[in-house]
N, C-alpha and C. Protein backbone atom coordinates (compact mmCIF):
# COMPACT_ATOMS: atom_id res chain seq x y z
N UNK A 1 243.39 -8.79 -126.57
CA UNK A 1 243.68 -8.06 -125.37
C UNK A 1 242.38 -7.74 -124.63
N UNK A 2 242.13 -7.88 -123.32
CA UNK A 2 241.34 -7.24 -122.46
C UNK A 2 240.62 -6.42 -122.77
N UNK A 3 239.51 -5.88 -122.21
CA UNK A 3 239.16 -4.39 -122.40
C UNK A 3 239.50 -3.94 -120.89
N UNK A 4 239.36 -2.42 -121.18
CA UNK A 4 239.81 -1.60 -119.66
C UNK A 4 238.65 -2.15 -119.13
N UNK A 5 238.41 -2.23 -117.82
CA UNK A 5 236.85 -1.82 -116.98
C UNK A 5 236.83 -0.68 -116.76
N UNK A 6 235.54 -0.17 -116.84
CA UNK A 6 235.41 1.02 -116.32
C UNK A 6 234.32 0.74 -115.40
N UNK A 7 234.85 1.23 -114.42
CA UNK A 7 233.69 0.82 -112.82
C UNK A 7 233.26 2.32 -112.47
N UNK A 8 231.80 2.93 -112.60
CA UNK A 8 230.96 3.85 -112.43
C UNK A 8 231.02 3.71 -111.11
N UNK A 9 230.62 5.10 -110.66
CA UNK A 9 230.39 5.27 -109.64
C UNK A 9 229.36 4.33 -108.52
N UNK A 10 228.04 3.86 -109.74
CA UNK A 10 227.11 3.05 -109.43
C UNK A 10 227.85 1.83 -108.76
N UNK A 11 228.45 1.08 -109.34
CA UNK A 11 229.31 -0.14 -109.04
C UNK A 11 230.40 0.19 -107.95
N UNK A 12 230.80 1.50 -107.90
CA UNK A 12 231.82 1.83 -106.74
C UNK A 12 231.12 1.50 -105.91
N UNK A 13 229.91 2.60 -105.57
CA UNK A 13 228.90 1.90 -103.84
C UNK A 13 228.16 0.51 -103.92
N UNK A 14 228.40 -0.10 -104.98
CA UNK A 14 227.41 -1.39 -104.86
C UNK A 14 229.01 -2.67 -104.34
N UNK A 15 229.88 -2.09 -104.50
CA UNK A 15 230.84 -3.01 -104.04
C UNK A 15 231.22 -2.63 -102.61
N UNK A 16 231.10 -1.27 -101.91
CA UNK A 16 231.32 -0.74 -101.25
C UNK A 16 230.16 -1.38 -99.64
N UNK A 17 229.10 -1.32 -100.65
CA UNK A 17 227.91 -1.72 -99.39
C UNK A 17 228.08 -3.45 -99.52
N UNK A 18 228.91 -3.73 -100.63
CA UNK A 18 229.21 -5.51 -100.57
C UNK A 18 230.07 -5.87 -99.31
N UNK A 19 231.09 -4.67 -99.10
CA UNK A 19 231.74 -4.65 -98.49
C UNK A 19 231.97 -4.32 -96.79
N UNK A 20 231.10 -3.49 -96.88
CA UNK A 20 230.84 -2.48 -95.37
C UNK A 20 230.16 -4.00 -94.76
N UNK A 21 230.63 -3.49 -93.03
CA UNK A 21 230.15 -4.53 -92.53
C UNK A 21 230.32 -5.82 -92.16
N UNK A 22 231.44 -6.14 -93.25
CA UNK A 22 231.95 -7.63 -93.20
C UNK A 22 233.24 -7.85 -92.79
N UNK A 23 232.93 -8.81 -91.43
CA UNK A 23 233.87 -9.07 -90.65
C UNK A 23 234.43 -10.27 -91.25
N UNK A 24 234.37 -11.71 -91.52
CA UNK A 24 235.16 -12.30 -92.37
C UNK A 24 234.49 -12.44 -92.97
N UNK A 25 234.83 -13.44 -94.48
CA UNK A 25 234.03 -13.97 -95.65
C UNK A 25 234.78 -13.04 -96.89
N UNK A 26 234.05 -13.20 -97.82
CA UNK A 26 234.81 -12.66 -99.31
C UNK A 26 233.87 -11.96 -100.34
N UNK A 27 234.10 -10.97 -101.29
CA UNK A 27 233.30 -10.76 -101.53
C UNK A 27 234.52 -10.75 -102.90
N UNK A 28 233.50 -11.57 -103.90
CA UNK A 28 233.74 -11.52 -105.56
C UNK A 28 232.67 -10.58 -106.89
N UNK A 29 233.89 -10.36 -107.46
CA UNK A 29 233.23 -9.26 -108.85
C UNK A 29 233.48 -10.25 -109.55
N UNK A 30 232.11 -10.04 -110.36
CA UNK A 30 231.99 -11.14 -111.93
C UNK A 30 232.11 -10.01 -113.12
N UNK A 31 233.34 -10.58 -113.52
CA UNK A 31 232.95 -9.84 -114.90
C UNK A 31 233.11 -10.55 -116.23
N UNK A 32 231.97 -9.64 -117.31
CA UNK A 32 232.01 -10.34 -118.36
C UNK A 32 232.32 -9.46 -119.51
N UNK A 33 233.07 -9.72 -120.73
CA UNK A 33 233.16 -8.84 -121.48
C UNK A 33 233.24 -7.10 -120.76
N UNK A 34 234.33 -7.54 -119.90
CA UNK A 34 234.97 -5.68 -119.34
C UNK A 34 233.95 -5.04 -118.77
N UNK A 35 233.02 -5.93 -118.60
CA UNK A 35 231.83 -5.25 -117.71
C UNK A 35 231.46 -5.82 -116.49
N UNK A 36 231.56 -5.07 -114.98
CA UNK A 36 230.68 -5.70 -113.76
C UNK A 36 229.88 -6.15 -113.92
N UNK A 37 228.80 -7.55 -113.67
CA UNK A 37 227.44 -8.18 -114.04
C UNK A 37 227.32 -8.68 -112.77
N UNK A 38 228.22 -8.87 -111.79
CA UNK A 38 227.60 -9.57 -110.61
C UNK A 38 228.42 -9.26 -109.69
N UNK A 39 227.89 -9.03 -108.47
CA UNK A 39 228.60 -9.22 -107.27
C UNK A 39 228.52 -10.27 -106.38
N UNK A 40 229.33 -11.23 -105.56
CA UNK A 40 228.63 -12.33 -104.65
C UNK A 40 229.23 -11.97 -103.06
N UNK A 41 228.45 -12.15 -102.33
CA UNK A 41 228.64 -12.01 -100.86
C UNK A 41 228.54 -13.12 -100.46
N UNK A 42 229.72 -14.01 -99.73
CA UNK A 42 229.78 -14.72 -98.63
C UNK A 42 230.33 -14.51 -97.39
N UNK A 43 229.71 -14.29 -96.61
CA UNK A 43 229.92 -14.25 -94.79
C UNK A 43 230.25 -15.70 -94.05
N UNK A 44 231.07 -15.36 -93.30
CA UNK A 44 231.27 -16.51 -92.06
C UNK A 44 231.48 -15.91 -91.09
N UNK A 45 230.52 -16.40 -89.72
CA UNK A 45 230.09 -16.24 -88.35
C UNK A 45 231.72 -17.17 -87.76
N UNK A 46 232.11 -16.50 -87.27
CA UNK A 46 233.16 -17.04 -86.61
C UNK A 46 233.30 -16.78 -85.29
N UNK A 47 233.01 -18.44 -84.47
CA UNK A 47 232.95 -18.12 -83.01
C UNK A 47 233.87 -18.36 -81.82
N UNK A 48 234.47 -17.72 -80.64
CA UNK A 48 235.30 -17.69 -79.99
C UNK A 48 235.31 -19.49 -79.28
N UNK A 49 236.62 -19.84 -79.09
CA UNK A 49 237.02 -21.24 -78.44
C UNK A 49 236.26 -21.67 -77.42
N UNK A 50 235.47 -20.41 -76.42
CA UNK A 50 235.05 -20.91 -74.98
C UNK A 50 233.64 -21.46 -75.83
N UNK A 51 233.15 -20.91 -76.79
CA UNK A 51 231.58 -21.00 -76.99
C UNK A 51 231.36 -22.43 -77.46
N UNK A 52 232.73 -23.06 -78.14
CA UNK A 52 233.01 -24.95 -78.29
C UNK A 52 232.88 -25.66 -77.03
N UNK A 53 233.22 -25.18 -75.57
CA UNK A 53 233.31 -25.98 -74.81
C UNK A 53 231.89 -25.92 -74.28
N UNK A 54 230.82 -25.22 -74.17
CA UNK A 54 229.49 -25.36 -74.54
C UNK A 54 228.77 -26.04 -75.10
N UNK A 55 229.31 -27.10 -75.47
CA UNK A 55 228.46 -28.32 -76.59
C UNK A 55 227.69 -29.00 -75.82
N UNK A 56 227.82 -29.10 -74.59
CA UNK A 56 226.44 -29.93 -73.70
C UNK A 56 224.95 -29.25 -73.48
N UNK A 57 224.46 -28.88 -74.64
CA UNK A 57 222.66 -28.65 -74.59
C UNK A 57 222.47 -29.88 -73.59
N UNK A 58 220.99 -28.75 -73.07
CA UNK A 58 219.98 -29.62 -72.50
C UNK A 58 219.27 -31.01 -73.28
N UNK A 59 219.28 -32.14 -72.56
CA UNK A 59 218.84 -33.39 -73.19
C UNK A 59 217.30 -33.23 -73.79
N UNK A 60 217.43 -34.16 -74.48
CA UNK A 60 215.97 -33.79 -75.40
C UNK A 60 215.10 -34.71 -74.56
N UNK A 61 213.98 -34.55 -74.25
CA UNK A 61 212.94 -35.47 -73.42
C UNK A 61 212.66 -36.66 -74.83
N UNK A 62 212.51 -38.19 -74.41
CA UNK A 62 212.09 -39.08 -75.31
C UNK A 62 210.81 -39.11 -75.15
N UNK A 63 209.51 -39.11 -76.18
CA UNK A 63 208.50 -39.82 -75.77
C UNK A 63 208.20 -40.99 -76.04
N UNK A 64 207.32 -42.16 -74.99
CA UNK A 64 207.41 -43.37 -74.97
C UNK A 64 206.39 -43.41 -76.51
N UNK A 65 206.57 -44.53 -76.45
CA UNK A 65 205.32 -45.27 -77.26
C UNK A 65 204.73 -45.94 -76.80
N UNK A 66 203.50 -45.91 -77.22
CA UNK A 66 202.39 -46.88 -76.89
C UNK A 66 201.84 -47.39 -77.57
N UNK A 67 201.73 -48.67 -77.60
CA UNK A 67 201.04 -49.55 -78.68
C UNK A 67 199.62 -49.38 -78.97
């Protein structure tokens, strides 16, 4: 059977500040043997439809070559 976790206060704000802030993305608890050992933060920038129709940057200048 499992062990309980017991999540300290320490680990309450360390998941908490994993958390604050994040507009999408996920945030995962590792645990090992009934104990917190890791937290992982992934974020994704997610950008509005008009900012796609923007795909025409300025052209890049070529430079010639010269032999």
């Amino acid at each position: 059977m499992a062990k309980p976790l017991d999540v300290d206060e320490l680990w309450t704000k360390r998941i908490l500040q994993s958390v604050n802030g994040l507009e999408y993305g996920t945030v995962q608890i590792v645990v090992h043997d009934g104990r917190i050992v890791q937290i992982e933060r992934t974020e994704r920038k997610r950008f509005e439809a008009d900012s796609a129709s923007q795909r025409h940057l300025p052209e890049q200048k070529q430079h010639k070559r010269t032999p």
